[in-house]
C-alpha atoms as a PDB file:
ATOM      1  CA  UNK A   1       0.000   0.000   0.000  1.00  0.00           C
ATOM      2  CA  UNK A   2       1.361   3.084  -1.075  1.00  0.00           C
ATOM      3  CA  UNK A   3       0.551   7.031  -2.231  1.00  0.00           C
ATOM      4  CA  UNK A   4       1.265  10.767  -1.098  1.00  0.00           C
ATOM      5  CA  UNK A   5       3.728  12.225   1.024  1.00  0.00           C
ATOM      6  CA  UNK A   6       1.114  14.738   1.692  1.00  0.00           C
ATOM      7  CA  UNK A   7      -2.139  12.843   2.001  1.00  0.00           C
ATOM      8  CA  UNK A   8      -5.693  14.782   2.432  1.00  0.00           C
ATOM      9  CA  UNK A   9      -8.056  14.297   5.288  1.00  0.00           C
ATOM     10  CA  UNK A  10      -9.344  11.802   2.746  1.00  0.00           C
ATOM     11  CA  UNK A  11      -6.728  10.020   1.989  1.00  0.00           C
ATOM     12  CA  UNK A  12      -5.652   9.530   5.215  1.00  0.00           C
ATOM     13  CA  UNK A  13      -8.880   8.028   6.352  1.00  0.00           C
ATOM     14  CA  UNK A  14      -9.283   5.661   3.530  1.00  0.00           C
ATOM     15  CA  UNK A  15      -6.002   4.548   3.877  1.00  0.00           C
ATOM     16  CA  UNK A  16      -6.338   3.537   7.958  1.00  0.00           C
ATOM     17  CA  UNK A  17      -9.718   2.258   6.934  1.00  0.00           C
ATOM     18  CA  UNK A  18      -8.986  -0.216   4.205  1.00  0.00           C
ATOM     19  CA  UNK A  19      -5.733  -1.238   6.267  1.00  0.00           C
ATOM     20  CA  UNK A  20      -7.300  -2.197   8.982  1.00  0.00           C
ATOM     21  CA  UNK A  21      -9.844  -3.810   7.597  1.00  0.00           C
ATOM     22  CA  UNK A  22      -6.963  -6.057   5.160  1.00  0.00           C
ATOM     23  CA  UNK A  23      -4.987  -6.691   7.883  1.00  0.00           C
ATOM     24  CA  UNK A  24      -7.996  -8.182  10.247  1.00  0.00           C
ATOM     25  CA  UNK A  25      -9.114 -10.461   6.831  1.00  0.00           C
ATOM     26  CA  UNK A  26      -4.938 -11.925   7.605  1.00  0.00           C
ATOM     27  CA  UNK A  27      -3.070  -9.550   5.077  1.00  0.00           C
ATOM     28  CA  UNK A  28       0.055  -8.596   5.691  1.00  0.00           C
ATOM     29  CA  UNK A  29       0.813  -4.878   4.885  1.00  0.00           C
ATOM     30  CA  UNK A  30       3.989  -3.672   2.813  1.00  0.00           C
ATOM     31  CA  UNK A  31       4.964   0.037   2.247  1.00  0.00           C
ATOM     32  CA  UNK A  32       7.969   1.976   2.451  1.00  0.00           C
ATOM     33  CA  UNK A  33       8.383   3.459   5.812  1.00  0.00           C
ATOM     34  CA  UNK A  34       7.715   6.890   3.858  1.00  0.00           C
ATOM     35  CA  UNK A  35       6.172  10.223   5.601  1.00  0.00           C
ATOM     36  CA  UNK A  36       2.390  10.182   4.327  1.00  0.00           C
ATOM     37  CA  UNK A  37       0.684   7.190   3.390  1.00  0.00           C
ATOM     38  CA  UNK A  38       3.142   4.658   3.890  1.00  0.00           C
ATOM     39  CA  UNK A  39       3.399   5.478   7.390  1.00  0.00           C
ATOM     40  CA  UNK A  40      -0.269   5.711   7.772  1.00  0.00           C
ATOM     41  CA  UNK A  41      -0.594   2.391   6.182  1.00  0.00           C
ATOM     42  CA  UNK A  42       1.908   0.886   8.616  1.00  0.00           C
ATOM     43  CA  UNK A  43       0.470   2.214  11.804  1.00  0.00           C
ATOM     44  CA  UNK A  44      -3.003   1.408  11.032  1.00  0.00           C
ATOM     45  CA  UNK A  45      -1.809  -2.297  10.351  1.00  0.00           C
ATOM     46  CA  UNK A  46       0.230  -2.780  14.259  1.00  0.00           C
ATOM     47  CA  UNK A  47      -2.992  -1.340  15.726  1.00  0.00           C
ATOM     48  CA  UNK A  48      -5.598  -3.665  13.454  1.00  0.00           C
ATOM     49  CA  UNK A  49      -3.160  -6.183  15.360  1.00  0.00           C
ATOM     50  CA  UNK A  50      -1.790  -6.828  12.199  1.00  0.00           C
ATOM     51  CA  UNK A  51       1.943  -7.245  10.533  1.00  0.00           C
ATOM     52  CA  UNK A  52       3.527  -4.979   7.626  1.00  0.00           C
ATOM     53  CA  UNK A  53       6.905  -5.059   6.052  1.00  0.00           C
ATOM     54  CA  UNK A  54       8.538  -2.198   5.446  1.00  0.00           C
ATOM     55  CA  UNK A  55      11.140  -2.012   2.418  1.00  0.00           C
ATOM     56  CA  UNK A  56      13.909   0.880   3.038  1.00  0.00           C
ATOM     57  CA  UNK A  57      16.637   3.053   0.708  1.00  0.00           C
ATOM     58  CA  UNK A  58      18.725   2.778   3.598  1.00  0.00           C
ATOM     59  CA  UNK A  59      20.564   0.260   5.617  1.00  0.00           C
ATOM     60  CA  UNK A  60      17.799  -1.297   8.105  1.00  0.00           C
ATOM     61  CA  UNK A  61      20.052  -0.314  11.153  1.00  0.00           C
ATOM     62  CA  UNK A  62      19.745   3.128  10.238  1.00  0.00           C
ATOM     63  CA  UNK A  63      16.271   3.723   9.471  1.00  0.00           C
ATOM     64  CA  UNK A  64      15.118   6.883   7.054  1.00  0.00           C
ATOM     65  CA  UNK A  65      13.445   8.707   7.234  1.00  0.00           C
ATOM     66  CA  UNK A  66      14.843   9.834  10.703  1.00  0.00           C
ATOM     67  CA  UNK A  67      11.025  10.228  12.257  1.00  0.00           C
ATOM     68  CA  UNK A  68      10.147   6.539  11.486  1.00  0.00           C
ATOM     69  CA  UNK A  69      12.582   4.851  13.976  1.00  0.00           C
ATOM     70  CA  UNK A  70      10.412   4.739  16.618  1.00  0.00           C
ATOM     71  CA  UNK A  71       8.051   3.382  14.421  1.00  0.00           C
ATOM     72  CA  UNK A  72      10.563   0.951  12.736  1.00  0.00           C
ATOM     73  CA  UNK A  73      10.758  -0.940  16.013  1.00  0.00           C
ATOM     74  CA  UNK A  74       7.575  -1.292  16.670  1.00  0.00           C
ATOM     75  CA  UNK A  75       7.230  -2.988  13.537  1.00  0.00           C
ATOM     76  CA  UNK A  76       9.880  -5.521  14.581  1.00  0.00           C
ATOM     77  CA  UNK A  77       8.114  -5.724  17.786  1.00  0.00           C
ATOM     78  CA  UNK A  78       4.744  -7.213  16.162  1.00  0.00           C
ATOM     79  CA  UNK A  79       6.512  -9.741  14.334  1.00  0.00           C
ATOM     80  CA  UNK A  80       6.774  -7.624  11.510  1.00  0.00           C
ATOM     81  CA  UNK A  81       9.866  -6.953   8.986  1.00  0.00           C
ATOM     82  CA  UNK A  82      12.231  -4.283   8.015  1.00  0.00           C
ATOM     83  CA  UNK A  83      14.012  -5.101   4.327  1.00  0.00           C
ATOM     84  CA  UNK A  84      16.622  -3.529   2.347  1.00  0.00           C
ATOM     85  CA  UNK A  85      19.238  -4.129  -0.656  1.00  0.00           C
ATOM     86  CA  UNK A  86      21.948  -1.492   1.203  1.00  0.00           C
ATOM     87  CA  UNK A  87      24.251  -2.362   3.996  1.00  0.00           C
ATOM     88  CA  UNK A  88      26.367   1.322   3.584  1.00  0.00           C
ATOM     89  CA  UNK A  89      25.843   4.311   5.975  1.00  0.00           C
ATOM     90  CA  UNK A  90      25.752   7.698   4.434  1.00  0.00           C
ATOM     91  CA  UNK A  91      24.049  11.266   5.430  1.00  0.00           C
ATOM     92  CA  UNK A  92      20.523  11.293   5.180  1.00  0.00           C
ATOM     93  CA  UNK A  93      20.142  13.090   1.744  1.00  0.00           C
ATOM     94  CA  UNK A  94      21.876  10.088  -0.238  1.00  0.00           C
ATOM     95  CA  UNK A  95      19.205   8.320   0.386  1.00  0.00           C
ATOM     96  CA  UNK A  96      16.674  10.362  -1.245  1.00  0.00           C
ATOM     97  CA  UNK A  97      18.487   9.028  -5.061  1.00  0.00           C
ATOM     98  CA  UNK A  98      17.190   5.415  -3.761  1.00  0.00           C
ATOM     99  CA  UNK A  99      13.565   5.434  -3.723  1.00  0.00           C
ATOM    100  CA  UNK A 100      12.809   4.714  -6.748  1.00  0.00           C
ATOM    101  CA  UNK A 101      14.931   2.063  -6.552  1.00  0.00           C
ATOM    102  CA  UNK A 102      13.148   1.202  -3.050  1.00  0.00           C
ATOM    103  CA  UNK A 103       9.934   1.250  -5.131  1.00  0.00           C
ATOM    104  CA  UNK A 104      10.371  -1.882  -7.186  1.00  0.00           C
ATOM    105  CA  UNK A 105      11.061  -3.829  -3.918  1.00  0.00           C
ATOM    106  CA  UNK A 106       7.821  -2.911  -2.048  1.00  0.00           C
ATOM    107  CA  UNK A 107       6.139  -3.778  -5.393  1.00  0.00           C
ATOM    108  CA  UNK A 108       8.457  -6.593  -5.970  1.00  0.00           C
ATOM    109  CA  UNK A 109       7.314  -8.227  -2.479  1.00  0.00           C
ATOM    110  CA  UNK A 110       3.667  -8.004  -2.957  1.00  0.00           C
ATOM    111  CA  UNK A 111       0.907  -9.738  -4.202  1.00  0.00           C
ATOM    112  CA  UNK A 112      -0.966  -6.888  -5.482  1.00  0.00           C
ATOM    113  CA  UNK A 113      -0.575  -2.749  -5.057  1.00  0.00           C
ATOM    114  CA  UNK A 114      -2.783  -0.653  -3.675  1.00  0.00           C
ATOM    115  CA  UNK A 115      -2.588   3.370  -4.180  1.00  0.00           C
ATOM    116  CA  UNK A 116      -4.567   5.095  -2.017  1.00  0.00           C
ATOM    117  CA  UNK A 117      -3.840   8.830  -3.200  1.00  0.00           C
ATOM    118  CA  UNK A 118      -1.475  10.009  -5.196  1.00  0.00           C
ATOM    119  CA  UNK A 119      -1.148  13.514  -7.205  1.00  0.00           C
ATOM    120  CA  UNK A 120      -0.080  13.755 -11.060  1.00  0.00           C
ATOM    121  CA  UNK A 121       3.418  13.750 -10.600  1.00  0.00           C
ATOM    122  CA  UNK A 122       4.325  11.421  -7.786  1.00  0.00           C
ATOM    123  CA  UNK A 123       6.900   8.721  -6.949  1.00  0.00           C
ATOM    124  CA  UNK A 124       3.903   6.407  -6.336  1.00  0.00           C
ATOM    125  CA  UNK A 125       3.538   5.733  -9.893  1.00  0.00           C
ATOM    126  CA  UNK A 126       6.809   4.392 -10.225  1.00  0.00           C
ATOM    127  CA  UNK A 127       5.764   2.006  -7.893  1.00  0.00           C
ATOM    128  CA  UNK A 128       2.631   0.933 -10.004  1.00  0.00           C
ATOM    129  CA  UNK A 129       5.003   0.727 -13.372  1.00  0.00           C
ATOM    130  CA  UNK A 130       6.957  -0.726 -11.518  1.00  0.00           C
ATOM    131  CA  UNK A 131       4.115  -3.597 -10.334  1.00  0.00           C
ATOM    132  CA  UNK A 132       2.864  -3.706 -14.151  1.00  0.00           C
ATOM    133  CA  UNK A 133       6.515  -4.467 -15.229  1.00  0.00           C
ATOM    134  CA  UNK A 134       6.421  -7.501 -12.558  1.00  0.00           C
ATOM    135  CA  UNK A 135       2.873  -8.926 -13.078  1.00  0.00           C
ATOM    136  CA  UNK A 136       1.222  -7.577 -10.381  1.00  0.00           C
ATOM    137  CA  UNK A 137      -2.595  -6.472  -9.649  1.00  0.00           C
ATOM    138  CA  UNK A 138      -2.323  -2.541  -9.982  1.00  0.00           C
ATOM    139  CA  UNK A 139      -5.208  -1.262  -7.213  1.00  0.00           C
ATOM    140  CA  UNK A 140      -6.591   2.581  -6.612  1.00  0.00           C
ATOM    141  CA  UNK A 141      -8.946   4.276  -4.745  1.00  0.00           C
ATOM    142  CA  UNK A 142     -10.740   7.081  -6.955  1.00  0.00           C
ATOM    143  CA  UNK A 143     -10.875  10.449  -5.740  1.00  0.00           C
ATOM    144  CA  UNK A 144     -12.115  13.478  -5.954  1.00  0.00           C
ATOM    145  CA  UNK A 145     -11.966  14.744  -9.431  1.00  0.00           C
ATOM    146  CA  UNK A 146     -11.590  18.312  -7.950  1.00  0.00           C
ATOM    147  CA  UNK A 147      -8.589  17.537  -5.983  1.00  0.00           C
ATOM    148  CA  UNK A 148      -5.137  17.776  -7.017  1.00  0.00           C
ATOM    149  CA  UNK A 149      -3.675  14.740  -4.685  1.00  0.00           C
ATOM    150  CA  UNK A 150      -6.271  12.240  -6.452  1.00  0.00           C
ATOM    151  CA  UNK A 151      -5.072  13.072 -10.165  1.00  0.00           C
ATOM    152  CA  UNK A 152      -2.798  10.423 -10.137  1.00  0.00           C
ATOM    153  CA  UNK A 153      -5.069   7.771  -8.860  1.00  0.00           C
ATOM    154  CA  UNK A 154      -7.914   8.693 -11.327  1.00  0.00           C
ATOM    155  CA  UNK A 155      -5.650   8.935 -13.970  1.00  0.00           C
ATOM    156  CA  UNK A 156      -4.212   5.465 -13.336  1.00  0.00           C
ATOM    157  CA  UNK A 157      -8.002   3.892 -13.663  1.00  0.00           C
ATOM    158  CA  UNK A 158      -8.322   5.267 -17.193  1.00  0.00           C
ATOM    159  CA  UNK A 159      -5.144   3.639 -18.015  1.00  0.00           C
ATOM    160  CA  UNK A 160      -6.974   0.122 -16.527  1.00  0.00           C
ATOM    161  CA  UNK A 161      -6.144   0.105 -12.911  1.00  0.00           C
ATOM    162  CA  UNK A 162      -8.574  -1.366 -10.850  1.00  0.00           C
ATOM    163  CA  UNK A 163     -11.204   0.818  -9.240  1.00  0.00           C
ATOM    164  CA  UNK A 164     -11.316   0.058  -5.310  1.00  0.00           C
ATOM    165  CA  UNK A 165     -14.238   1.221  -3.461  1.00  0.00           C
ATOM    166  CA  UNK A 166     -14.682  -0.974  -0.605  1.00  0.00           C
ATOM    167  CA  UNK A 167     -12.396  -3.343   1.442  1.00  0.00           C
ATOM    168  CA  UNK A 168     -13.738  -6.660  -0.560  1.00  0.00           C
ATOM    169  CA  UNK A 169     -12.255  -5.270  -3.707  1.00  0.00           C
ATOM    170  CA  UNK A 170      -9.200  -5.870  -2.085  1.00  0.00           C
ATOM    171  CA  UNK A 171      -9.663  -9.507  -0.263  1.00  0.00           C
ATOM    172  CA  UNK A 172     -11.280 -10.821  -3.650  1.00  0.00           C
ATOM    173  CA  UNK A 173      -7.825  -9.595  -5.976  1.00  0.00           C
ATOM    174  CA  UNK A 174      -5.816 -11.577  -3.040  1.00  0.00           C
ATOM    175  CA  UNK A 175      -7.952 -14.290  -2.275  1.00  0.00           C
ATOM    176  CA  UNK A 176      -8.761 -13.738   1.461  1.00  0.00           C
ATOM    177  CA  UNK A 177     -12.858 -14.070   0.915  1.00  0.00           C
ATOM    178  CA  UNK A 178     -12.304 -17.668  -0.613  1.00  0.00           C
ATOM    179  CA  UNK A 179      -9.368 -18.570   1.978  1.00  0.00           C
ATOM    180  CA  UNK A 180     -12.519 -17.977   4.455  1.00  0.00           C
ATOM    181  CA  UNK A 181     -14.481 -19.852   3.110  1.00  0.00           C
ATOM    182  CA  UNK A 182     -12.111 -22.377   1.910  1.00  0.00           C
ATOM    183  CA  UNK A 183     -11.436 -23.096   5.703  1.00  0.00           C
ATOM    184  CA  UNK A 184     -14.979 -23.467   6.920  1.00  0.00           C
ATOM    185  CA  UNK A 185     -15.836 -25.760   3.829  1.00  0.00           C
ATOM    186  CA  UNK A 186     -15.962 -29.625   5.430  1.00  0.00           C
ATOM    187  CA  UNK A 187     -14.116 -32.442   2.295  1.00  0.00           C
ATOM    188  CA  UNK A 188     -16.527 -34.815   1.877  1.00  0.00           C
ATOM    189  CA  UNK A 189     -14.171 -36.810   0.227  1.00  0.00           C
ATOM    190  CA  UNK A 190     -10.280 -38.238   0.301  1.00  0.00           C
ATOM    191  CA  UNK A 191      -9.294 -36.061  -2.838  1.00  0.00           C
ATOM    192  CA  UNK A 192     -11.575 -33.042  -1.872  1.00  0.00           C
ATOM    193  CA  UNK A 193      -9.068 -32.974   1.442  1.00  0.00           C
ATOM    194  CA  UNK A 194      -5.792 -33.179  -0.489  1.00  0.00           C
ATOM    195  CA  UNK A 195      -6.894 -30.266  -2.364  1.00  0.00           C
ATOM    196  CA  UNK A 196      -8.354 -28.066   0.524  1.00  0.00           C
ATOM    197  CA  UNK A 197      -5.264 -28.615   2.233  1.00  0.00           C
ATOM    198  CA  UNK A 198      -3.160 -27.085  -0.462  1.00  0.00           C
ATOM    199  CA  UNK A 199      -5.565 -24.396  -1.077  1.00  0.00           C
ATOM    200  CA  UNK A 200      -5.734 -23.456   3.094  1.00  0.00           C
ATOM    201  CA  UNK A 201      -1.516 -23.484   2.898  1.00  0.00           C
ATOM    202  CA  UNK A 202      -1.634 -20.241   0.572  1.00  0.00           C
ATOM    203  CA  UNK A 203      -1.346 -22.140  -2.982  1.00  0.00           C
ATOM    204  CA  UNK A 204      -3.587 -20.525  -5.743  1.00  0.00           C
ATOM    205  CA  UNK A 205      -2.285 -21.626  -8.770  1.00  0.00           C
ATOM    206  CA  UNK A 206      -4.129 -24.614 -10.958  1.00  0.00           C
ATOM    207  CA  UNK A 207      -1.562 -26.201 -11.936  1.00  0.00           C
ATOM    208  CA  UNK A 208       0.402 -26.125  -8.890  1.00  0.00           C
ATOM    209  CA  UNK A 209      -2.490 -27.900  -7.254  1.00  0.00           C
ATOM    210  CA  UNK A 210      -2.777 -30.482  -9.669  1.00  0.00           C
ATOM    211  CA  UNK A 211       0.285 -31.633  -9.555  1.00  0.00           C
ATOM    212  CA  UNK A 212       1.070 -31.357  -5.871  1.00  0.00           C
ATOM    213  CA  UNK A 213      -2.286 -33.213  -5.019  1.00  0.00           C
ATOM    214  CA  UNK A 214      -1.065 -36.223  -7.138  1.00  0.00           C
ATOM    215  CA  UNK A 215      -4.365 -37.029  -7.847  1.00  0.00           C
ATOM    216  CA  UNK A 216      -5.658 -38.124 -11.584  1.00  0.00           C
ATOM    217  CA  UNK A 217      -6.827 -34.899 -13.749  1.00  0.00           C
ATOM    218  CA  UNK A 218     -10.323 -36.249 -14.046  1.00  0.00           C
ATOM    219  CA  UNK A 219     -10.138 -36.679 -10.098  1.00  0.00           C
ATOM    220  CA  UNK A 220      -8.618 -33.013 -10.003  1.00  0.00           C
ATOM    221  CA  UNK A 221     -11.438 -31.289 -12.275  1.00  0.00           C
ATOM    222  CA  UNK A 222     -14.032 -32.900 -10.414  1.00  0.00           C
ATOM    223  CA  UNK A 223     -13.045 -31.656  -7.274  1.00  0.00           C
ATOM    224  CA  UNK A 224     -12.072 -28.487  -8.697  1.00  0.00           C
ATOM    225  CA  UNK A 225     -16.025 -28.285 -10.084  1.00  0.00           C
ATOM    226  CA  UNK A 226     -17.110 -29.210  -6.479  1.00  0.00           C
ATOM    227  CA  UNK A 227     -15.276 -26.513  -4.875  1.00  0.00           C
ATOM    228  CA  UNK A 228     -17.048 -23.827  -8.243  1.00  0.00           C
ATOM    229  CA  UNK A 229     -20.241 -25.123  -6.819  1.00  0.00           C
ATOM    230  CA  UNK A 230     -19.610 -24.117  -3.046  1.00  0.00           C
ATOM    231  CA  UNK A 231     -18.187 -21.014  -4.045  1.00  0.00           C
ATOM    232  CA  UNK A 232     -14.586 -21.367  -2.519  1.00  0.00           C
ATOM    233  CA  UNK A 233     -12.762 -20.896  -5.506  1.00  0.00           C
END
């Protein structure tokens, strides 16, 4: 989750909102540790209870921006993780030259991107070329066509970004609402098990599943079909 060093009332609250929400569903939240949204993003995950990750243009022992170390730690506190490609110390404003670089590592790491706010010319869309380039689910909340800090995120849903208006926008790219439900279903059967199994340890991929169930492809499909029917995939 990233966007604007200098978010809006609104883009503040929608960010902490849609965090916290995420992170209750069992995502874990990755930003960059930035002023703005990122840091609203990772303080609104650690009080949902949740974890974040957050990826740095320094060395993780000497966290940047300067503000964030408090915050830093607390991250590590909850079980949650500070990355980085740099092990050198400089001053502060060497840094700065790295975050684009930085960018392609918090995109890099996730399973889909999420912009919250973001004006026309911001760092932020690095980050979503950046998750295009790698394959990635490219997310934004629209915003107020009147405002200068959502031009960038309604500009990036006319180029085919997805539209996020509510919290299950979000579970359904990543497959949280069918992990639910995947883990309440009951296998009626040997090879309906195998499968759930695999599908409750994270895997989401078809193929993947097929061959680590070892079961027959006309077994497969027909559980496969089952699990259409019930709604869990």
């Amino acid at each position: 989750m990233v966007g604007t060093r200098k978010p809006t009332n609104y883009g503040r609250d929608v960010t902490e909102k849609l965090t916290e929400a995420a992170s209750k569903a069992g995502a874990v939240i990755a930003s960059g540790l930035a002023i703005g949204i990122d840091g609203i993003a990772h303080r609104a995950a650690l009080e949902a209870g949740g974890e974040t990750i957050a990826v740095l243009p320094a060395p993780v022992d000497d966290i940047y921006p300067r503000q964030h170390q408090p915050l830093a730690k607390q991250i590590l506190k909850q079980d949650g993780a500070l990355i980085s490609e740099y092990n050198d110390k400089g001053a502060p404003g060497s840094f700065k030259s790295r975050l684009i670089e930085r960018n392609r590592l918090v995109a890099g790491i996730s399973d889909a991107l999420l912009i919250t706010e973001a004006a026309q010319r911001s760092g932020t869309t690095s980050t979503a070329n950046f998750a295009l380039d790698q394959g990635r689910t490219v997310m934004v909340v629209p915003g107020n066509i009147t405002s200068a800090m959502s031009a960038g995120t309604n500009n990036l849903i006319k180029q085919g970004a997805l539209p996020v208006t509510c919290v299950d926008d979000v579970l359904q790219i990543l497959g949280l609402n069918q992990q639910t439900k995947a883990q309440s279903y009951v296998a009626k059967t040997p090879q309906e098990e195998i499968v759930l199994n695999l599908i409750n340890s994270g895997i989401r991929d078809k193929q993947e599943l097929l061959v680590k169930s070892g079961l027959e492809t006309n077994q497969f499909n027909l559980v496969m079909t089952v699990f259409e029917i019930a709604k869990i995939i």
